[in-house]
Protein backbone atom coordinates (compact mmCIF):
# COMPACT_ATOMS: atom_id res chain seq x y z
CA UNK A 1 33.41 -6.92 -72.06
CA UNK A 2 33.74 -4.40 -74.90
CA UNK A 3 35.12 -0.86 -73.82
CA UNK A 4 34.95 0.19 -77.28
CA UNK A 5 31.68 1.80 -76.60
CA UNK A 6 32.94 3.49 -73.80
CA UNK A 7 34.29 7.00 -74.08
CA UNK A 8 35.04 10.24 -72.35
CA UNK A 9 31.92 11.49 -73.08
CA UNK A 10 30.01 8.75 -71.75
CA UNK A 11 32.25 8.75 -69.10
CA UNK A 12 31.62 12.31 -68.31
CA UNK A 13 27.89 11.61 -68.16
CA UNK A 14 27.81 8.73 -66.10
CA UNK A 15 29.60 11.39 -63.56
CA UNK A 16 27.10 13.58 -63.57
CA UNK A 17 24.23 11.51 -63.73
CA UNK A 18 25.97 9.59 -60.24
CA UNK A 19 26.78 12.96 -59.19
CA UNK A 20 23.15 14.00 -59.69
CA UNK A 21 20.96 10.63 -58.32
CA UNK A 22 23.87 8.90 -56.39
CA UNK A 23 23.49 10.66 -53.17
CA UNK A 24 19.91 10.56 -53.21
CA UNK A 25 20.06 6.54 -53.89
CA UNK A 26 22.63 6.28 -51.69
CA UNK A 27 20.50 7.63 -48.82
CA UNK A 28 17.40 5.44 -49.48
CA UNK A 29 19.83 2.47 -49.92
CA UNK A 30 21.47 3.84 -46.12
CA UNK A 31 18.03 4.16 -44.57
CA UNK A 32 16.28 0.80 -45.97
CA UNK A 33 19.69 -0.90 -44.28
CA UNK A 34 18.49 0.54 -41.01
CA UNK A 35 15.17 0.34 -41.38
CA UNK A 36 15.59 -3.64 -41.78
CA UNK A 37 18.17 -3.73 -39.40
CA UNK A 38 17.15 -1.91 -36.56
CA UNK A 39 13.71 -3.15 -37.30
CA UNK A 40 14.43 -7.02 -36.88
CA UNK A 41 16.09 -6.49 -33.45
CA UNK A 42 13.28 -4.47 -32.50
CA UNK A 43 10.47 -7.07 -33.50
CA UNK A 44 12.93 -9.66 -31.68
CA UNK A 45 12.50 -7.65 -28.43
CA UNK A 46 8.60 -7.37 -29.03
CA UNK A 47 8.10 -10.70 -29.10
CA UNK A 48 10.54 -11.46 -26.23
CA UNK A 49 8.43 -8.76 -23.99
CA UNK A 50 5.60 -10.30 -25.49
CA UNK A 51 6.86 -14.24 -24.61
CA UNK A 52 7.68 -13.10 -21.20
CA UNK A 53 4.03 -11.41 -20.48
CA UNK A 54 2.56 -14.77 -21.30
CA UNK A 55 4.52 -16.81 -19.15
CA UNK A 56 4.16 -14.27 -16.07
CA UNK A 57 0.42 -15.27 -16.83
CA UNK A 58 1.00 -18.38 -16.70
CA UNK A 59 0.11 -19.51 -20.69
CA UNK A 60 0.38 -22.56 -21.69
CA UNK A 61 3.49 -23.49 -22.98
CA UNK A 62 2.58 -24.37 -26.63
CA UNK A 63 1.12 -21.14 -26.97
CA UNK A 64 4.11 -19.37 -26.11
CA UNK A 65 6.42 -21.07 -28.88
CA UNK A 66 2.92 -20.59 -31.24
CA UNK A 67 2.65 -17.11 -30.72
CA UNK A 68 6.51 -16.80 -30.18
CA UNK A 69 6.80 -17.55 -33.75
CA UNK A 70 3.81 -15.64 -35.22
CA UNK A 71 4.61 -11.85 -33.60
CA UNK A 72 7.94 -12.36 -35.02
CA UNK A 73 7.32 -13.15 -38.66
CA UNK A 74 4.50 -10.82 -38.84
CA UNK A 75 6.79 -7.81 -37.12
CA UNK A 76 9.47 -9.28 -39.59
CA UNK A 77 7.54 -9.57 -42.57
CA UNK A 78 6.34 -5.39 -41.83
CA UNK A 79 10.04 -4.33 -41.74
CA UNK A 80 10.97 -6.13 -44.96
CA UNK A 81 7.95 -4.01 -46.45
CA UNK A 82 9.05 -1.16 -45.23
CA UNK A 83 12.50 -1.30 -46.47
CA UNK A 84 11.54 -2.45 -49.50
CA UNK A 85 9.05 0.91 -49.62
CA UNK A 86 12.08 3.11 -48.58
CA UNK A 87 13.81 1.93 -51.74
CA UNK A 88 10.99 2.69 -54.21
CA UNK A 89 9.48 -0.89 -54.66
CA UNK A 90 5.96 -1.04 -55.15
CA UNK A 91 4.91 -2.71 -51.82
CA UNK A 92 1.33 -2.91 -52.45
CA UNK A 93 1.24 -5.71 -55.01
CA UNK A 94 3.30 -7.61 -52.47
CA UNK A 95 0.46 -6.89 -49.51
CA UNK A 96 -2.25 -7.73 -52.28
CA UNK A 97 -0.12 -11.32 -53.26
CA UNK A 98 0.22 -11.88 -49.11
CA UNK A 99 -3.73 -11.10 -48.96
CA UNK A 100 -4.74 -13.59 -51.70
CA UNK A 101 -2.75 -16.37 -50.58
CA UNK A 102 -4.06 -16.18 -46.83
CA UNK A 103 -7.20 -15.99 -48.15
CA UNK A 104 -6.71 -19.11 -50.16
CA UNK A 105 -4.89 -20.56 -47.35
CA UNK A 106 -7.45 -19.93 -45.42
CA UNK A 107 -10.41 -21.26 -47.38
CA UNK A 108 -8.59 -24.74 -48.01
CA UNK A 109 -7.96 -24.78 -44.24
CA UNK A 110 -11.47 -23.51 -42.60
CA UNK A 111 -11.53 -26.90 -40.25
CA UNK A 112 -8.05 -26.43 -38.90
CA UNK A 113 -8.49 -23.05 -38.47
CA UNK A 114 -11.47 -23.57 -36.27
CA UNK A 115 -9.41 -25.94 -34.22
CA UNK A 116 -6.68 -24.08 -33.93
CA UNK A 117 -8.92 -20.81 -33.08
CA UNK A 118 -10.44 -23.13 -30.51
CA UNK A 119 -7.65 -24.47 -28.88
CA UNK A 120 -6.49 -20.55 -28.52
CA UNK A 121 -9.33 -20.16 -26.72
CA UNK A 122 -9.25 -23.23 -24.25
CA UNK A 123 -5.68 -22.00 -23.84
CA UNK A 124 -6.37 -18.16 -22.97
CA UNK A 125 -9.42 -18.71 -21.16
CA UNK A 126 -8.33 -22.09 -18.91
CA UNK A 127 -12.34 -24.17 -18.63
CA UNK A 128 -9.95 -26.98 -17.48
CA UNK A 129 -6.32 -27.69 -17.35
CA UNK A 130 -4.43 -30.88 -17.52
CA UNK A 131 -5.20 -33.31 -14.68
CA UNK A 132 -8.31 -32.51 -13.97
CA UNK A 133 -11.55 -34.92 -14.71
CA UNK A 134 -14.21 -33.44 -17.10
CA UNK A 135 -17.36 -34.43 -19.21
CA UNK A 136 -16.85 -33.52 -22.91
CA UNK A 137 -18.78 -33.75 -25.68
CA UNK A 138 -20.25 -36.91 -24.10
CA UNK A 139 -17.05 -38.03 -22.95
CA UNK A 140 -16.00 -38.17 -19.23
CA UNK A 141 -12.08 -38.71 -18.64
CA UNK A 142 -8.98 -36.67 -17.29
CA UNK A 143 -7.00 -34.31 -19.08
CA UNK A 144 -3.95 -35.31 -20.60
CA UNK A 145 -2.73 -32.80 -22.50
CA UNK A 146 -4.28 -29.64 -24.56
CA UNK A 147 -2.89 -29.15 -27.94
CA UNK A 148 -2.95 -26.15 -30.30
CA UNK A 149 -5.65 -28.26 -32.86
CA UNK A 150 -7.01 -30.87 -30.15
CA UNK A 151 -7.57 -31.87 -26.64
CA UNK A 152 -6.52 -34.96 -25.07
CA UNK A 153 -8.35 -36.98 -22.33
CA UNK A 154 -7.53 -40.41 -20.64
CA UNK A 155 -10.82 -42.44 -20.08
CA UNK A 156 -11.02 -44.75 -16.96
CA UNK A 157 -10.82 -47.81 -18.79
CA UNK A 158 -7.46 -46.32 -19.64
CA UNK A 159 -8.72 -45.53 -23.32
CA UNK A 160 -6.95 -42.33 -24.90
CA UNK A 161 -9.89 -40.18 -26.44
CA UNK A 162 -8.60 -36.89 -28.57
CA UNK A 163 -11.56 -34.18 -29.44
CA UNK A 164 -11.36 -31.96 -31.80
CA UNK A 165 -10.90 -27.74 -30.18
CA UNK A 166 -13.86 -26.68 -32.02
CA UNK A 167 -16.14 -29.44 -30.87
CA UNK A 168 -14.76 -28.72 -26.83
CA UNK A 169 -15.89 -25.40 -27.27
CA UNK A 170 -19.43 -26.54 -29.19
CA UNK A 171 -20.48 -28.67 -26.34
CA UNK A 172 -21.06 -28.44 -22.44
CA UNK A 173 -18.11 -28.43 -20.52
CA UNK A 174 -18.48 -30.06 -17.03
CA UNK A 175 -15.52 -29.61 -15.09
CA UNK A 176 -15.45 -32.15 -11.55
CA UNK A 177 -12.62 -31.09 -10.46
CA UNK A 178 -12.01 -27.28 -10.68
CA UNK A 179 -13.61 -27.03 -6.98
CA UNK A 180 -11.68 -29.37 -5.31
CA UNK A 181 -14.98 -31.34 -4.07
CA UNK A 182 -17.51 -33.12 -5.31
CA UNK A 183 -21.05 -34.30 -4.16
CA UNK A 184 -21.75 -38.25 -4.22
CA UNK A 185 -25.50 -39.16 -5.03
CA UNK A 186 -26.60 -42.71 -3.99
CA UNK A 187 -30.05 -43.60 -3.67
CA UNK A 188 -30.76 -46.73 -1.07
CA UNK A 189 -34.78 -48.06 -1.10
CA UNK A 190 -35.74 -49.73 1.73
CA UNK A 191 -39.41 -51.71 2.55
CA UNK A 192 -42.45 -50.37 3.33
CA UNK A 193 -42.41 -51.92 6.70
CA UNK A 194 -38.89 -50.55 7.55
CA UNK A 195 -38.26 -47.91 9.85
CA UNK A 196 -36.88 -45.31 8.50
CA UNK A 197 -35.27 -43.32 10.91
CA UNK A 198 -33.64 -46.82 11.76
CA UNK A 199 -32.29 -47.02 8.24
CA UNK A 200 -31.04 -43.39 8.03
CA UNK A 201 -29.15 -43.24 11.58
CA UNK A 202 -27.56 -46.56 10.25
CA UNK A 203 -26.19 -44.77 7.20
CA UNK A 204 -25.53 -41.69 8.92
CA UNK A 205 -23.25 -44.01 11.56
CA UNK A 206 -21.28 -45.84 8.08
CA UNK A 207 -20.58 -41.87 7.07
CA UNK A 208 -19.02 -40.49 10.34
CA UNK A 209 -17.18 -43.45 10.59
CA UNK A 210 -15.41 -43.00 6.95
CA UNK A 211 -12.95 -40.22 7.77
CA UNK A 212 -12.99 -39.68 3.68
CA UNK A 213 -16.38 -37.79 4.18
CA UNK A 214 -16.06 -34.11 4.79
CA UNK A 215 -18.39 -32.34 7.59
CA UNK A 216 -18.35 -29.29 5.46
CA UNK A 217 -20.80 -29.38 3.65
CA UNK A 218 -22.46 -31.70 5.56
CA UNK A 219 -24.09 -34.99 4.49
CA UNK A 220 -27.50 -35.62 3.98
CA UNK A 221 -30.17 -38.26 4.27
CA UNK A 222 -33.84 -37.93 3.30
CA UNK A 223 -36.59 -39.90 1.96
CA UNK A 224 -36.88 -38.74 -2.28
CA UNK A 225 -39.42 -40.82 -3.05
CA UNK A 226 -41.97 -43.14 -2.53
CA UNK A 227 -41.53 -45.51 -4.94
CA UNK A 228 -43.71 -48.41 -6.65
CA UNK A 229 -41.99 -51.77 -3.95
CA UNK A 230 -39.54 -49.00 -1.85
CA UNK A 231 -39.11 -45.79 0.12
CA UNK A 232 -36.29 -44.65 -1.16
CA UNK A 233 -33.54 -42.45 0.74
CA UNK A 234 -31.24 -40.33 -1.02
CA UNK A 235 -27.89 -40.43 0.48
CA UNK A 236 -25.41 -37.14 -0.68
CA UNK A 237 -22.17 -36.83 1.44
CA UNK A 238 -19.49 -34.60 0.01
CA UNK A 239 -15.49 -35.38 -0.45
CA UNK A 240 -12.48 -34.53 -2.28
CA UNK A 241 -12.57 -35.02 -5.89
CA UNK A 242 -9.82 -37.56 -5.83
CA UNK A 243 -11.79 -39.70 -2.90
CA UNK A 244 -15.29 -39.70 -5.27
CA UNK A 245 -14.80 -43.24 -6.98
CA UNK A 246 -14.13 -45.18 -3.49
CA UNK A 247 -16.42 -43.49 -1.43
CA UNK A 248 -19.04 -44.45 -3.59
CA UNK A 249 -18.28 -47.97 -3.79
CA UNK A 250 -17.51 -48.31 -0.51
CA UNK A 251 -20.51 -47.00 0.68
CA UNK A 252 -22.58 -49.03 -1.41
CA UNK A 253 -20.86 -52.02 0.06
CA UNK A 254 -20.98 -50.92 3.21
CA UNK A 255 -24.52 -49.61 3.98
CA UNK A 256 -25.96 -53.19 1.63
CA UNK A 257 -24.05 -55.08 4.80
CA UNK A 258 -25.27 -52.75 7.51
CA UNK A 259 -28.82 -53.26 6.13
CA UNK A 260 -28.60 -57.18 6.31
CA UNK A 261 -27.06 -57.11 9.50
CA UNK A 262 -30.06 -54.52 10.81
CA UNK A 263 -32.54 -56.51 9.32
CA UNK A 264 -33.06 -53.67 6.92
CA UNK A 265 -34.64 -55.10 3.13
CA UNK A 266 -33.44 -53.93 -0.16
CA UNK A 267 -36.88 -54.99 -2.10
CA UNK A 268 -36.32 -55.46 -5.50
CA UNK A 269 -39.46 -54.91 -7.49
CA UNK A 270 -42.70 -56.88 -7.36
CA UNK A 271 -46.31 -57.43 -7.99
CA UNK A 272 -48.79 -58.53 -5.55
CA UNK A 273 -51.60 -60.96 -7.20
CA UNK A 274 -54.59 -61.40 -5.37
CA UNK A 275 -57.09 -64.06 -6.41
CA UNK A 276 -60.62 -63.75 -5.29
CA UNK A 277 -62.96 -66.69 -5.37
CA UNK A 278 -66.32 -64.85 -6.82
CA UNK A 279 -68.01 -68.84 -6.80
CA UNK A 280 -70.24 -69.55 -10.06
């Protein structure tokens, strides 16, 4: 370094000039060092508070660790501004750059985003939760897992079926299991020239015998219609979502036996054909 140029005189006014604008730098420099650091321990304890409110509700545990990390960098990212502000930087072409490249972000993202807007949704509001057996989207399975961008569900054929959030929320959501029961509908015809009060106290008798069936609501047995070859009787008991898929079977099974052994038919359907002899 050359300290030719330098001189008392120079010397003299760099004194003055620090002696002048040093304090007041000094200050700002002081107060942007607070600013950031009191700042950053304060947007830590927001988004603790924030983290703990959430899981008091009982919020899905991705969600926490999402939003976990969002309140913080957006908390963070206001004290850096601010700092910067306290020491004379022009902060607006930094919130102007920030804008542009969200928006851009944004733009190139508008499918993900709608997912991941979704799956905020399904998270916060709770239409189903993990476990339980739903129709969506023309799907019917049982909820394996809900993500931030999709929604997992486990067919019975054991086939492993993800959905996109935003299409959950654009379609019907039909929730079997959020009650706890669930309604089976079978429909039994029987002949014409059955009886059938016969046929409906022997169905009535295969239901109080399966403990499986609740009597709350109770079970019912009436004649829906009267079809082309049968009279058929529409059988609606009510049981615990888990019991659905063996009730029914076993009540088909069992009531198709009952009906042989009553002498009960099961006509299948037919045409009668009668031929007239109208001579020459």
């Amino acid at each position: 370094m050359d300290f030719s140029k330098f001189s008392l005189s120079n010397l003299d006014a760099y004194v003055t000039l620090f002696a002048e604008y040093g304090p007041t730098y000094l200050i700002k420099f002081v107060t942007a060092f607070l600013i950031f650091w009191i700042g950053k321990r304060v947007a830590r304890w927001v988004t603790k508070m924030a983290v703990a409110g959430m899981r008091k509700n009982d919020v899905d545990i991705e969600l926490q660790g999402f939003f976990d990390s969002l309140i913080y960098w957006v908390l963070f990212a206001l004290v850096c501004i601010t700092a910067l502000g306290q020491l004379g930087v022009q902060t607006a072409s930094f919130v102007a750059i920030l804008g542009a490249a969200g928006l851009a972000v944004g733009l190139a993202l508008q499918g993900s985003l709608s997912n991941f807007a979704a799956g905020v949704l399904i998270l916060v509001l709770r239409p189903f939760r993990a476990g339980e057996f739903v129709d969506i989207a023309g799907v019917s399975g049982k909820i394996q897992c809900i993500k931030i961008f999709t929604t997992e569900l486990r067919t019975d054929d054991n086939k492993c079926v993800i959905i996109p959030n935003a299409r959950v929320l654009d379609s019907n959501i039909v929730n079997h299991s959020s009650t706890g029961t669930r309604r089976v509908d079978l429909v039994f015809g029987i002949g014409y020239d059955d009886n059938i009060q016969q046929a409906r106290d022997v169905i009535t008798r295969i239901m109080d015998a399966d403990s499986r069936i609740l009597k709350e609501p109770q079970a019912v047995v009436m004649v829906s219609e009267l079809a082309d070859s049968s009279v058929n009787l529409a059988v609606r008991p009510w049981v615990k979502t888990e019991d659905y898929w063996g009730v029914m079977a076993d009540m088909k099974e069992s009531i198709k036996n009952a009906f042989d052994d009553d002498g009960i038919s099961i006509p299948y359907p037919q045409t009668d054909l009668h031929i007239r002899n109208l001579g020459e």
